[in-house]
PDB file of N, CA and C in Angstrom:
ATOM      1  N   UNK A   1      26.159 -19.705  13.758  1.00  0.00           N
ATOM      2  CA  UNK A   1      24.880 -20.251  13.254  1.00  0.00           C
ATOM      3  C   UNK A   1      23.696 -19.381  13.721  1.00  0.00           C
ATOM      4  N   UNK A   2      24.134 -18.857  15.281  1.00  0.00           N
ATOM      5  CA  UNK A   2      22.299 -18.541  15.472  1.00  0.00           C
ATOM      6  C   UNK A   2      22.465 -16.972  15.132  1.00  0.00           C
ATOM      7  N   UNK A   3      23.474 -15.936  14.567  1.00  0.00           N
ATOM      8  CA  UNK A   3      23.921 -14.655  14.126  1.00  0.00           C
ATOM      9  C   UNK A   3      23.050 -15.165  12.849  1.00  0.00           C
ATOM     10  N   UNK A   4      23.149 -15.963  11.797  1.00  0.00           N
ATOM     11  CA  UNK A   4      22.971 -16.114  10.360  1.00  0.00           C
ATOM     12  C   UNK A   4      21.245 -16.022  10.891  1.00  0.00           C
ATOM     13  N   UNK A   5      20.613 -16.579  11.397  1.00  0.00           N
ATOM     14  CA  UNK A   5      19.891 -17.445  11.608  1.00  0.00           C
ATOM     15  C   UNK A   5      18.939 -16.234  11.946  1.00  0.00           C
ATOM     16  N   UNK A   6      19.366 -15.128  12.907  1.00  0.00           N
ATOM     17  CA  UNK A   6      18.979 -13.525  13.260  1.00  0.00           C
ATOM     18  C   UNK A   6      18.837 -12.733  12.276  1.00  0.00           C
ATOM     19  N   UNK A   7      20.043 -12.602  11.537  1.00  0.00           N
ATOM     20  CA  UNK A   7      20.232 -11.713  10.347  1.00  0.00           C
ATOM     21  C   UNK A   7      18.940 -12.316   9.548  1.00  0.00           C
ATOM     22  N   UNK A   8      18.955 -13.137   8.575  1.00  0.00           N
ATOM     23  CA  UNK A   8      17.470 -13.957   8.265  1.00  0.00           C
ATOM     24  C   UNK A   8      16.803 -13.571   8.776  1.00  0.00           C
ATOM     25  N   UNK A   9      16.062 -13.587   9.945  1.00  0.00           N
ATOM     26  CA  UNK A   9      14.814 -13.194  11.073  1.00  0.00           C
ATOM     27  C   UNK A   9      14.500 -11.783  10.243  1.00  0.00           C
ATOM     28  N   UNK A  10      15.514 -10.975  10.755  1.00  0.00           N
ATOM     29  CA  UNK A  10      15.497  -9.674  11.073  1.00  0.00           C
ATOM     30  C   UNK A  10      15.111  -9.030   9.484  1.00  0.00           C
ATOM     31  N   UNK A  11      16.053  -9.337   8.007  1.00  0.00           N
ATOM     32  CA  UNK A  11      15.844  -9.261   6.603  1.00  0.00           C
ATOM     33  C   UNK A  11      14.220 -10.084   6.329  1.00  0.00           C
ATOM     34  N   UNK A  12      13.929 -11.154   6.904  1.00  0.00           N
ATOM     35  CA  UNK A  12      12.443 -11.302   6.566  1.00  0.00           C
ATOM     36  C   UNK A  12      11.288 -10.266   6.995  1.00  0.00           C
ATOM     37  N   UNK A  13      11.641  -9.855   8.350  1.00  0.00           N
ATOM     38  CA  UNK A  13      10.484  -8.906   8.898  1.00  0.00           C
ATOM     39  C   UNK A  13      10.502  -7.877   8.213  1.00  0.00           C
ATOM     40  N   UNK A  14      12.025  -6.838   7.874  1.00  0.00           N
ATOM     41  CA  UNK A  14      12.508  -6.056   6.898  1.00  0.00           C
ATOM     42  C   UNK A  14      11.500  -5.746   5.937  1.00  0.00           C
ATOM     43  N   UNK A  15      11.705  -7.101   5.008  1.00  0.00           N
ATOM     44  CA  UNK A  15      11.227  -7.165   3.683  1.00  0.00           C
ATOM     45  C   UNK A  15       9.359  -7.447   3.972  1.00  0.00           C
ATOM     46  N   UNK A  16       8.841  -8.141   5.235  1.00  0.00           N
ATOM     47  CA  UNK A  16       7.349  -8.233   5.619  1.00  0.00           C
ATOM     48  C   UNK A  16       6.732  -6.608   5.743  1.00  0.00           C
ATOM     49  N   UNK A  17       7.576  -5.542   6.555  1.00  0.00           N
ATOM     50  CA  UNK A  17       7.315  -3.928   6.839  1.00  0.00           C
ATOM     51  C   UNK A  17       6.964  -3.554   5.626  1.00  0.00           C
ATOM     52  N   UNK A  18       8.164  -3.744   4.560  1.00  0.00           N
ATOM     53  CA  UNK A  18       8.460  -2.595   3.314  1.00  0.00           C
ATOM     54  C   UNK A  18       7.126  -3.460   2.464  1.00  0.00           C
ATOM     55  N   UNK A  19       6.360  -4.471   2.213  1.00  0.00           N
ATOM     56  CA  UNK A  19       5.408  -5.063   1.621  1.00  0.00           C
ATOM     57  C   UNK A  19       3.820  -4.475   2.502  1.00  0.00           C
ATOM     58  N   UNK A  20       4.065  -4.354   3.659  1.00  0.00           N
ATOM     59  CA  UNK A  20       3.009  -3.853   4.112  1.00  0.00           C
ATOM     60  C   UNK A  20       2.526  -2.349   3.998  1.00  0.00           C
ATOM     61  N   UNK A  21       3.669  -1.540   3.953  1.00  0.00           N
ATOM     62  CA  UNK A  21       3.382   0.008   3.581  1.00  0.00           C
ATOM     63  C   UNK A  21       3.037  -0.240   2.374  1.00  0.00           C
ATOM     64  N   UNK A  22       3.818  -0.930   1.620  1.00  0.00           N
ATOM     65  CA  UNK A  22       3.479  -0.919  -0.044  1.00  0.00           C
ATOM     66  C   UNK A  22       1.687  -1.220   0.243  1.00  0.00           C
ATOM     67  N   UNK A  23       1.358  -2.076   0.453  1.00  0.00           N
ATOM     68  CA  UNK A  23      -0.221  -2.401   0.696  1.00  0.00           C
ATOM     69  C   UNK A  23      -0.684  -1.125   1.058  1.00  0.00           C
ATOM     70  N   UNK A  24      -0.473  -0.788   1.953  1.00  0.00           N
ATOM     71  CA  UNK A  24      -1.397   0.287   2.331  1.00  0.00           C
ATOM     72  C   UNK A  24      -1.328   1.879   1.620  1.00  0.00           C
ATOM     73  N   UNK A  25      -0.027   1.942   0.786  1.00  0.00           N
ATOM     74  CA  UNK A  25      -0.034   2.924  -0.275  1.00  0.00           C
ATOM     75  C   UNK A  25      -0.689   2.396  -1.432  1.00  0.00           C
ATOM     76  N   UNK A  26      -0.771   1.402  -1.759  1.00  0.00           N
ATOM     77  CA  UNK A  26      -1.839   1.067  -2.559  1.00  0.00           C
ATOM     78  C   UNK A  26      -3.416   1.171  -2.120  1.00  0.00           C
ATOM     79  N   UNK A  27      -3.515   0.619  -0.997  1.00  0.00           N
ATOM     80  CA  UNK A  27      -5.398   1.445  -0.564  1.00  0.00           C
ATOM     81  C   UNK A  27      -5.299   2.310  -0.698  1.00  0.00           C
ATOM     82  N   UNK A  28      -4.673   3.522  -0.588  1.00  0.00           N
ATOM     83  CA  UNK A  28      -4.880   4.734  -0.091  1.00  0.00           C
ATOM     84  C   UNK A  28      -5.048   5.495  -1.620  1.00  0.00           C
ATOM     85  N   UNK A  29      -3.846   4.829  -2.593  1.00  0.00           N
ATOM     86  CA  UNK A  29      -4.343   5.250  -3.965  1.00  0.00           C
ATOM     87  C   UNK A  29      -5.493   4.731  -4.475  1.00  0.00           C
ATOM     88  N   UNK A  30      -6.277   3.242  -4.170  1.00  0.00           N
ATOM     89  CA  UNK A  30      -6.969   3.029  -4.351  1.00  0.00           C
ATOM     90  C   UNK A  30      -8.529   3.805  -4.166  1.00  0.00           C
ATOM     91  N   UNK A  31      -8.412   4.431  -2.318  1.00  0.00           N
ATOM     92  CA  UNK A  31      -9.480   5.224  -2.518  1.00  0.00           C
ATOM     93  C   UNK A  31      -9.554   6.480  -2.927  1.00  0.00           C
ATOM     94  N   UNK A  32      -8.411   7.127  -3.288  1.00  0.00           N
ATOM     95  CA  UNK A  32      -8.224   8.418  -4.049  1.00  0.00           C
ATOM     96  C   UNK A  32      -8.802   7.972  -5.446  1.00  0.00           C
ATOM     97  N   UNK A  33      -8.344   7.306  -6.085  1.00  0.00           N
ATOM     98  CA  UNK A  33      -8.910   6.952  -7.442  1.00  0.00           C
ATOM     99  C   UNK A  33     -10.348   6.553  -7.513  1.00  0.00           C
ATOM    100  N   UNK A  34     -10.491   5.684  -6.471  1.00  0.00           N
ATOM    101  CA  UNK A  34     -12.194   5.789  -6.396  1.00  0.00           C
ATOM    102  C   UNK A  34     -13.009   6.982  -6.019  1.00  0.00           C
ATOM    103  N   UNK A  35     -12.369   7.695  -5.123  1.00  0.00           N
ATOM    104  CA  UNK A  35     -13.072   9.493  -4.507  1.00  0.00           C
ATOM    105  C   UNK A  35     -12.932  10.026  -5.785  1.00  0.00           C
ATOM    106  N   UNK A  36     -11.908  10.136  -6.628  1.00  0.00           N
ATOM    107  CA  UNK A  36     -11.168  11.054  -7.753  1.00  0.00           C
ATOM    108  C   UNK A  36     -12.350  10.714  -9.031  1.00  0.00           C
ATOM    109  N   UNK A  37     -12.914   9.490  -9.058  1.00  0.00           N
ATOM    110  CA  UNK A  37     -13.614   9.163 -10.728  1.00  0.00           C
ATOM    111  C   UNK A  37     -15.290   9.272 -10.160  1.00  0.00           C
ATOM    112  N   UNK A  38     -15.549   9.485  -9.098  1.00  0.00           N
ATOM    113  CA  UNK A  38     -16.860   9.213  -9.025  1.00  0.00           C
ATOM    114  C   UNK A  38     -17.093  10.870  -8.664  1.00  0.00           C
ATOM    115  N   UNK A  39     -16.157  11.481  -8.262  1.00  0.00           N
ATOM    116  CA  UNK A  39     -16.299  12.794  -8.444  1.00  0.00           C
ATOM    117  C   UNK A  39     -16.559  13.604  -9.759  1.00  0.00           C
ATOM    118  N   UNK A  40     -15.853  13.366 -10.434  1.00  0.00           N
ATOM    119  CA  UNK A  40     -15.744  13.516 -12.272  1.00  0.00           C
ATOM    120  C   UNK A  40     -17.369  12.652 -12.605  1.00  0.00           C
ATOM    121  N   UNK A  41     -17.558  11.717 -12.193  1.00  0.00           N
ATOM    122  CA  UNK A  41     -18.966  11.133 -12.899  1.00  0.00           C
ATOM    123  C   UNK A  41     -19.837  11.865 -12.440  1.00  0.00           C
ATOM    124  N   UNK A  42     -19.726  12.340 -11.301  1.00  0.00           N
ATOM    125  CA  UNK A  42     -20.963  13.488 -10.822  1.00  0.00           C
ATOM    126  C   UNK A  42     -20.593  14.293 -11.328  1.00  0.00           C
ATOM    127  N   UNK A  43     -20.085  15.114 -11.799  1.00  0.00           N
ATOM    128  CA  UNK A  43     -19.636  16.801 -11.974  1.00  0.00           C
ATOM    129  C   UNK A  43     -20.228  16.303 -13.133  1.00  0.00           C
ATOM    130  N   UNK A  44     -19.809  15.640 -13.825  1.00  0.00           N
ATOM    131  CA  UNK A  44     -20.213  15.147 -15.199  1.00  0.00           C
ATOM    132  C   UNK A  44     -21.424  15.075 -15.647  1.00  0.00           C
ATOM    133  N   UNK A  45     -22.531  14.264 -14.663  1.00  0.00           N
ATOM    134  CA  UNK A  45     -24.047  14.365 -14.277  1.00  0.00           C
ATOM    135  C   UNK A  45     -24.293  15.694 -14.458  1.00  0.00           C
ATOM    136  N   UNK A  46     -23.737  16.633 -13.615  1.00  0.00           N
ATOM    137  CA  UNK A  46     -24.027  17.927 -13.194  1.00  0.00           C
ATOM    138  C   UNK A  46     -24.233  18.969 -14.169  1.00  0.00           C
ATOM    139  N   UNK A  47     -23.915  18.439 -15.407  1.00  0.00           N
ATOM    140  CA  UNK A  47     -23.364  19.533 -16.252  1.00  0.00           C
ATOM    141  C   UNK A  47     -24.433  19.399 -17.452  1.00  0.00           C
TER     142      UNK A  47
END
């Protein structure tokens, strides 16, 4: 019972890690895409 009970534990935190990188590869594209279009709107200005 308390092996099942670990395994569980251990596959929730697992699956909590692999959701949290996912988050934070998403900010990170997030502020590339925001650095990336407001760059282009200035150059754009610029021209």
């Amino acid at each position: 019972m308390n092996e099942k009970y670990f395994e569980l534990k251990e596959k929730q935190s697992n699956e909590r890690k692999l959701e949290d990188h996912v988050n934070v590869l998403m900010r990170r594209f997030d502020y590339l895409f925001t650095y990336l279009s407001s760059f282009f709107f200035f150059s754009f200005l610029l021209l």
